[in-house]
Protein backbone atom coordinates (compact mmCIF):
# COMPACT_ATOMS: atom_id res chain seq x y z
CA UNK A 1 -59.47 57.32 64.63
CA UNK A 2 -57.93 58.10 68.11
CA UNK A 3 -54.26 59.57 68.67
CA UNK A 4 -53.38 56.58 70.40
CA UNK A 5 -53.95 54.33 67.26
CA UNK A 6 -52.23 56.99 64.95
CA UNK A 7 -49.17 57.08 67.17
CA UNK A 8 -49.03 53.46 66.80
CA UNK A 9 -48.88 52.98 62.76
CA UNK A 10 -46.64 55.62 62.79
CA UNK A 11 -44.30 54.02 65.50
CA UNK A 12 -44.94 50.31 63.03
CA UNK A 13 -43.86 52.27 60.02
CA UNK A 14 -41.25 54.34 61.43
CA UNK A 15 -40.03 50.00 62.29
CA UNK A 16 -39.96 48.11 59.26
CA UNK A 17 -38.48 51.14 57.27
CA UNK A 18 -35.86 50.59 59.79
CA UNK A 19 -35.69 46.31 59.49
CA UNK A 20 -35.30 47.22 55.50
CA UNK A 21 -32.76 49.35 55.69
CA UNK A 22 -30.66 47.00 57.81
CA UNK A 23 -31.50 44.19 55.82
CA UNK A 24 -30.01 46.21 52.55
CA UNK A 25 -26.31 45.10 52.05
CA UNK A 26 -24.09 47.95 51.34
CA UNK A 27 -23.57 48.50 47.85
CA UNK A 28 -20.99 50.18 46.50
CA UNK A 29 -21.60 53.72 45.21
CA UNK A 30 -22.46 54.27 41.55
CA UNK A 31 -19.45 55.85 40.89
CA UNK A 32 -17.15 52.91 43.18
CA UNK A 33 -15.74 49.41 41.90
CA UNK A 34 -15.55 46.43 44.47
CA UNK A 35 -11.81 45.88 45.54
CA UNK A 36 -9.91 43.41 47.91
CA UNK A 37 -6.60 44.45 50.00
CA UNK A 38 -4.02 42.37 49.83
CA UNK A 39 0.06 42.34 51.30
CA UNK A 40 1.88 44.64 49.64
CA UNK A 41 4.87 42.04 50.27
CA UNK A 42 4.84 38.71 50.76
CA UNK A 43 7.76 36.08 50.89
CA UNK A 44 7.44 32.27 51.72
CA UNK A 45 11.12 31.67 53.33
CA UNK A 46 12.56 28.05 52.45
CA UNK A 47 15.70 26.31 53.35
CA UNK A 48 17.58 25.12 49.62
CA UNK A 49 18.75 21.58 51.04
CA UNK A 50 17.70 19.53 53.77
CA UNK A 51 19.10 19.84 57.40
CA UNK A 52 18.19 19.23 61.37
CA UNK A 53 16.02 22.56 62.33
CA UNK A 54 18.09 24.01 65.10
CA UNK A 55 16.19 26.79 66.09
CA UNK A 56 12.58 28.36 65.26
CA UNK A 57 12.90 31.97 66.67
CA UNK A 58 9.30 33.33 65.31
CA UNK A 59 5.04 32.08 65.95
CA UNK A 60 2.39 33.29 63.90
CA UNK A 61 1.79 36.82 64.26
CA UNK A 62 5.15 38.14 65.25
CA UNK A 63 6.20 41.24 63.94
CA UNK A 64 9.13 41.06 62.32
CA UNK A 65 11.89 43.43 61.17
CA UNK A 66 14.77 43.45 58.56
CA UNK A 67 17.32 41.14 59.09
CA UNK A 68 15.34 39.09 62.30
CA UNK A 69 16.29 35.49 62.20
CA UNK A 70 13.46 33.23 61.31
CA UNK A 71 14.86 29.67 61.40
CA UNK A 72 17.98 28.31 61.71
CA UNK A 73 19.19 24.71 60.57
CA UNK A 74 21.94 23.21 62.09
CA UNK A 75 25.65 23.95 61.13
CA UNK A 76 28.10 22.04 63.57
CA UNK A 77 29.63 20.51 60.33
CA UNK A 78 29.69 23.08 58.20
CA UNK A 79 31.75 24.92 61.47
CA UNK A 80 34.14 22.43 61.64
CA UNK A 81 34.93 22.54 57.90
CA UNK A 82 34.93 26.18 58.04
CA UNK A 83 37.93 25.65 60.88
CA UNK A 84 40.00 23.12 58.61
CA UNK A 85 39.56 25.88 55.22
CA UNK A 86 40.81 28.47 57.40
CA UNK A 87 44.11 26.57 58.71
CA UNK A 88 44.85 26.85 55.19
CA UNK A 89 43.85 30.30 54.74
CA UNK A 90 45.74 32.17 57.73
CA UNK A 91 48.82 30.20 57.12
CA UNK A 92 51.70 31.29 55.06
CA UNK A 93 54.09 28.72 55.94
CA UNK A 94 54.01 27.22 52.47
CA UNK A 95 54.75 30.63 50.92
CA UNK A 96 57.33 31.28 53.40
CA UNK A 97 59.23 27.57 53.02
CA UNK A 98 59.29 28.70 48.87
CA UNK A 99 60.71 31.90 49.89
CA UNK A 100 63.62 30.39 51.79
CA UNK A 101 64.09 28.19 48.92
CA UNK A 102 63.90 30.54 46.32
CA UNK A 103 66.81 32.56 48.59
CA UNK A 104 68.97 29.28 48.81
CA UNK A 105 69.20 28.67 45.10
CA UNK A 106 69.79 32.21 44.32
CA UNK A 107 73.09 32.23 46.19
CA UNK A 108 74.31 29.34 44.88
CA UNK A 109 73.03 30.57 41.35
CA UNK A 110 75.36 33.75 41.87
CA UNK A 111 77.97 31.77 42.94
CA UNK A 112 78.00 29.19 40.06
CA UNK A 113 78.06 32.51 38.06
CA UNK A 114 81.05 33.88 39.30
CA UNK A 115 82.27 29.77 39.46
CA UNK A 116 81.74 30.17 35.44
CA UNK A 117 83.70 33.30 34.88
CA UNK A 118 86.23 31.31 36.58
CA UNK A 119 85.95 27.98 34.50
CA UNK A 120 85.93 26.47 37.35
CA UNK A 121 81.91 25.44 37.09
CA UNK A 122 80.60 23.98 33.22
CA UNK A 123 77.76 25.88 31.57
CA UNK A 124 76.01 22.94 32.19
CA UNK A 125 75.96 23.41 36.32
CA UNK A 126 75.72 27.11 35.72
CA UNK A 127 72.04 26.74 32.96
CA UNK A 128 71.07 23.61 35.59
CA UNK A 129 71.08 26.33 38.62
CA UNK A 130 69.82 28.67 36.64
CA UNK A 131 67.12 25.93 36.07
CA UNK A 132 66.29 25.69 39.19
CA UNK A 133 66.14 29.35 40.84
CA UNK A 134 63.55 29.80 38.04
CA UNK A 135 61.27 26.71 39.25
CA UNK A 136 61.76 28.03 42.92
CA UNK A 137 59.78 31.34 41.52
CA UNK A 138 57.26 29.53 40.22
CA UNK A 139 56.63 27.26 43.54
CA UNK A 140 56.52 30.73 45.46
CA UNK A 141 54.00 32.08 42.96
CA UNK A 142 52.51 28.93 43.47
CA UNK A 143 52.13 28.80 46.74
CA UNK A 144 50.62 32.49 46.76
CA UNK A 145 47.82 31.55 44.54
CA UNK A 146 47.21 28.77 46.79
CA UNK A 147 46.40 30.83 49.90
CA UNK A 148 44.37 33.29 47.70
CA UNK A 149 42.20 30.25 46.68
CA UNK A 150 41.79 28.84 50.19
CA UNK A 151 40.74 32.88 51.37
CA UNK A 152 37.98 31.83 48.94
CA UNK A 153 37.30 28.93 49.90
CA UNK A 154 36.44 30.36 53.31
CA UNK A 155 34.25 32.90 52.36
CA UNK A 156 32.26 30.17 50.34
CA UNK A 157 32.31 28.27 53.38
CA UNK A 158 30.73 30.83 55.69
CA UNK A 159 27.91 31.63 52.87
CA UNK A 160 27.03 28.14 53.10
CA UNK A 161 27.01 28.76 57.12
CA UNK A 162 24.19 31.70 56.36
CA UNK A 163 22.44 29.54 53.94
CA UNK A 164 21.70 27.63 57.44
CA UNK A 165 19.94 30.79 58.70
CA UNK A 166 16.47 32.42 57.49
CA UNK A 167 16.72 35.71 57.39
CA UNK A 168 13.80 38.26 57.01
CA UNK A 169 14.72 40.96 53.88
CA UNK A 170 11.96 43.44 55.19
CA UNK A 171 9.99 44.22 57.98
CA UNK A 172 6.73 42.39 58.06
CA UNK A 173 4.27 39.90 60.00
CA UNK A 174 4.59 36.16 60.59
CA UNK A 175 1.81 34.68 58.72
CA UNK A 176 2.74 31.06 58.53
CA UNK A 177 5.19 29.07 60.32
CA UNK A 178 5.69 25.10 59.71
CA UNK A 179 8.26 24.43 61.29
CA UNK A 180 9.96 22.81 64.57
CA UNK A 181 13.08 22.35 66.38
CA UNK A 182 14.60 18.76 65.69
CA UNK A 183 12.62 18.59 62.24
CA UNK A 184 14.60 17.68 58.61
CA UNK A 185 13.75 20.85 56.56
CA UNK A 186 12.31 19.75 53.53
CA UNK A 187 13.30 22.18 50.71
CA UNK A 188 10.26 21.68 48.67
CA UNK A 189 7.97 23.78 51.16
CA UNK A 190 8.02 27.04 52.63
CA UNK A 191 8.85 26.85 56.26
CA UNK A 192 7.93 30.52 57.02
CA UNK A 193 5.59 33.05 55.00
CA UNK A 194 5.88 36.98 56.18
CA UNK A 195 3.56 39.63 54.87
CA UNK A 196 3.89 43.51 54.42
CA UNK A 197 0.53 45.10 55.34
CA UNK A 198 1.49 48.70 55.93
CA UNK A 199 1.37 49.91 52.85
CA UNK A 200 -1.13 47.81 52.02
CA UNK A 201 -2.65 47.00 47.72
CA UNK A 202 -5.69 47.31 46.51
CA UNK A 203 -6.74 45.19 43.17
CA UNK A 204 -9.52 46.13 41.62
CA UNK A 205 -10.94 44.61 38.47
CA UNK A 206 -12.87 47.23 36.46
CA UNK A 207 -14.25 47.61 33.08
CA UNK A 208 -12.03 48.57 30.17
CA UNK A 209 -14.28 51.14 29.36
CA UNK A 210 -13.09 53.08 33.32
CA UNK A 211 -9.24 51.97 33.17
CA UNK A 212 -8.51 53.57 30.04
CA UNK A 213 -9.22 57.08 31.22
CA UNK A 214 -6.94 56.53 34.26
CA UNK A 215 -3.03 56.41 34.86
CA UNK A 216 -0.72 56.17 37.17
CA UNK A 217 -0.06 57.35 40.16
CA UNK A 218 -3.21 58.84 40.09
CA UNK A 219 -5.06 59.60 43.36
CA UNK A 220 -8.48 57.93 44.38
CA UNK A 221 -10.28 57.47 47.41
CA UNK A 222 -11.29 54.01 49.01
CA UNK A 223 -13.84 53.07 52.30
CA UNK A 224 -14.03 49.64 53.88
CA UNK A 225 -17.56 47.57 53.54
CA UNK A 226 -19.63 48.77 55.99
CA UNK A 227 -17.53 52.18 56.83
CA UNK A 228 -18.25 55.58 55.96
CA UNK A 229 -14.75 56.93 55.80
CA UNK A 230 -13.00 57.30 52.59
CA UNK A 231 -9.22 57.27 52.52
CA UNK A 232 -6.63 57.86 50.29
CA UNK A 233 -4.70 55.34 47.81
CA UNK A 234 -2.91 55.88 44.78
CA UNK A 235 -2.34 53.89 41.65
CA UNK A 236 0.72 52.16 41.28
CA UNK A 237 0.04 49.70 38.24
CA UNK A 238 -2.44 49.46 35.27
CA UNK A 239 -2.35 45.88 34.08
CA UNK A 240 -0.89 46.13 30.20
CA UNK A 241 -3.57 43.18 29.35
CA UNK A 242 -7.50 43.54 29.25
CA UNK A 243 -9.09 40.33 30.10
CA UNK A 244 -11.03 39.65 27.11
CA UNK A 245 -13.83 37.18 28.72
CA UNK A 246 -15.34 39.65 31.64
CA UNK A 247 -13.54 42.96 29.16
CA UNK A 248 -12.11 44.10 33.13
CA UNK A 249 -8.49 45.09 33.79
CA UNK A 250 -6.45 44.93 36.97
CA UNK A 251 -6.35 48.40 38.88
CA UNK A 252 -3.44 48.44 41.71
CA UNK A 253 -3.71 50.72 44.36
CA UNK A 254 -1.40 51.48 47.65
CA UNK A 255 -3.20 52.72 50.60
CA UNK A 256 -0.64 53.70 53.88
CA UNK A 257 -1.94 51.54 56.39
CA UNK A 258 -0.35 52.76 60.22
CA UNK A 259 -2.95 51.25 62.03
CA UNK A 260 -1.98 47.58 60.80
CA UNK A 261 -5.69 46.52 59.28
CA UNK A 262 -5.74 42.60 57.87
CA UNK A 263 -5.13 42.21 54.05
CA UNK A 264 -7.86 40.38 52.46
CA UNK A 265 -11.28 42.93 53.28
CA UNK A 266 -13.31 44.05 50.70
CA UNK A 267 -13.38 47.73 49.55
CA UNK A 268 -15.01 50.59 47.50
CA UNK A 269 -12.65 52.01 45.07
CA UNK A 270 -14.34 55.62 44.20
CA UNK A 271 -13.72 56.13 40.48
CA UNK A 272 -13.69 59.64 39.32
CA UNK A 273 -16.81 61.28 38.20
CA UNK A 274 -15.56 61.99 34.69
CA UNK A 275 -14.34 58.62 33.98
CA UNK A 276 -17.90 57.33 35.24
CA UNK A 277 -19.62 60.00 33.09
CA UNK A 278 -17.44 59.19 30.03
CA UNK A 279 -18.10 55.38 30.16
CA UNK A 280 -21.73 55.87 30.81
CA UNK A 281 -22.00 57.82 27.21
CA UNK A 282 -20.51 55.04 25.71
C-alpha cells in the first residue's frame, strides 16, 4: 500500500471523528444538573383604575433605574381638586373668625360678672353668657380640627396624583411595554413588565437524593451550554417541598451577572463531588 493512500485514510478518519464529535450535543458533566437563568426581579407595573395615558416615557429594552417614570395617566382633574382641598387647608380664616368671637363673648362674660356682683344683671343673663363663651370654645376647637382634616385631605389628594404615575422600585430592563399615549388604561393588565438580570437566578431541579446534602448559601460553580467557563453562584433557597412525582427539589442559585447576559439560557450546575459520590452509594 503506497504513502499516498495511507495519508489519505488517515486524513478520512482524522474527518468523521471530527463530524461525530460536532454532532454530540453537550451534555452536562456527570457530576452537573441542567439549570435555566431566570430575572432575579421581575414586576409587571399596572395602573389600579382606568384613566387617559398621558405619557409613555420607556420602549422595550430601556434600562431603567429606581424611581424612573414609566407611564403616566392623566391628572388635570385630580389637580384641580387638589387646588380646591388646599383653599381649605392654607386658610385659617374660620379659626380666626371663632377666635374673635370667642374674645367678644368673653368681655361681655366678665362684664355680666361684675354686672352680677352688682345686681344689676340676673343669674340668668350672667349662666346664659356664660353659655355662650363656652360654645364659642368649642366652635374654635372646631374649626381647628377642621383645617387638620382638610391638611389630610390634601395629602390624600396628592397620593391619588402619584397613583397617576408608574414608578420603577428598582433598577432594571424594560421587557414589555403595552401601552400608548391617548389609550384608557385598563387595570386588569400590566402595562409595563421590568426585569432584574444582574444578579441573575438559577433554578435547578435535582434529585432529593443531591439536595439533601446541600444548604444554603453554599458555593457552586455553573458554565453556559456550549461554554467552557465555570463561574461562581451561590445558593440562596432550598425549596422546603420535594416534588413527589419526578422525587426533584428546587435548587436557587444567584450568579453576579455585570456583563448583562439574557435570563432564560440553559446551564450546568456543578454539584459537589461528595454529594455525587454519596447519592451514587445509595
Amino acid at each position: 500500500m503506497s504513502k499516498t493512500l495511507l495519508l489519505c485514510i488517515a486524513t478520512l478518519l482524522a474527518l468523521g471523528s471530527l463530524l461525530r464529535s460536532e454532532e454530540t450535543p453537550t451534555q452536562a458533566p456527570p457530576a452537573a444538573e441542567k439549570g435555566i437563568t431566570r430575572p432575579s426581579e421581575s414586576t409587571e407595573y399596572q395602573f389600579n383604575q382606568p384613566g387617559l395615558i398621558e405619557q409613555v416615557m420607556v420602549k422595550e429594552g430601556d434600562s431603567v433605574k429606581k424611581g424612573d417614570l414609566l407611564v403616566k395617566q392623566n391628572d388635570t382633574v385630580e389637580q384641580q381638586t387638589l387646588k380646591s382641598k388646599s383653599i381649605d387647608a392654607d386658610s385659617d380664616l374660620s379659626q380666626r373668625l371663632a377666635q374673635a368671637k370667642l374674645d367678644v363673648l368673653r368681655v361681655d362674660l366678665k362684664r355680666k360678672k361684675e354686672l352680677l356682683a352688682q345686681q344689676n344683671v340676673s343669674q340668668a343673663e350672667y349662666e346664659e353668657a356664660d353659655l355662650k363663651v363656652k360654645e364659642a370654645e368649642l366652635d374654635l376647637e372646631y374649626s381647628g380640627q377642621k383645617i387638620r382634616q382638610a391638611k389630610i385631605d390634601v395629602e390624600e389628594q396628592r397620593a391619588r396624583i402619584e397613583l397617576k404615575k408608574m414608578i420603577s422600585t428598582f433598577d432594571g430592563i424594560v421587557q414589555k411595554v403595552d401601552a400608548r399615549a391617548g389609550q384608557n388604561a385598563d387595570p386588569s393588565k400590566p402595562q409595563v413588565i421590568v426585569v432584574r438580570n444582574d444578579p441573575l437566578w438559577i433554578d435547578v431541579h435535582a434529585p432529593s437524593a443531591k439536595t439533601k446534602l446541600l444548604k444554603e448559601k453554599q458555593p457552586l460553580q455553573i458554565r453556559y451550554d456550549g461554554e467552557d467557563q465555570w463561574q461562581d453562584a451561590e445558593i440562596i433557597f432550598l425549596d422546603p417541598v420535594v416534588d413527589a412525582q419526578s422525587d426533584t427539589q428546587l435548587v436557587r442559585l444567584q450568579m453576579k451577572n455585570p456583563s448583562g447576559r439574557r435570563a432564560g439560557l440553559r446551564v450546568d450546575v456543578r454539584l459537589p463531588e461528595e454529594v455525587t459520590a454519596a447519592s451514587a452509594r445509595q
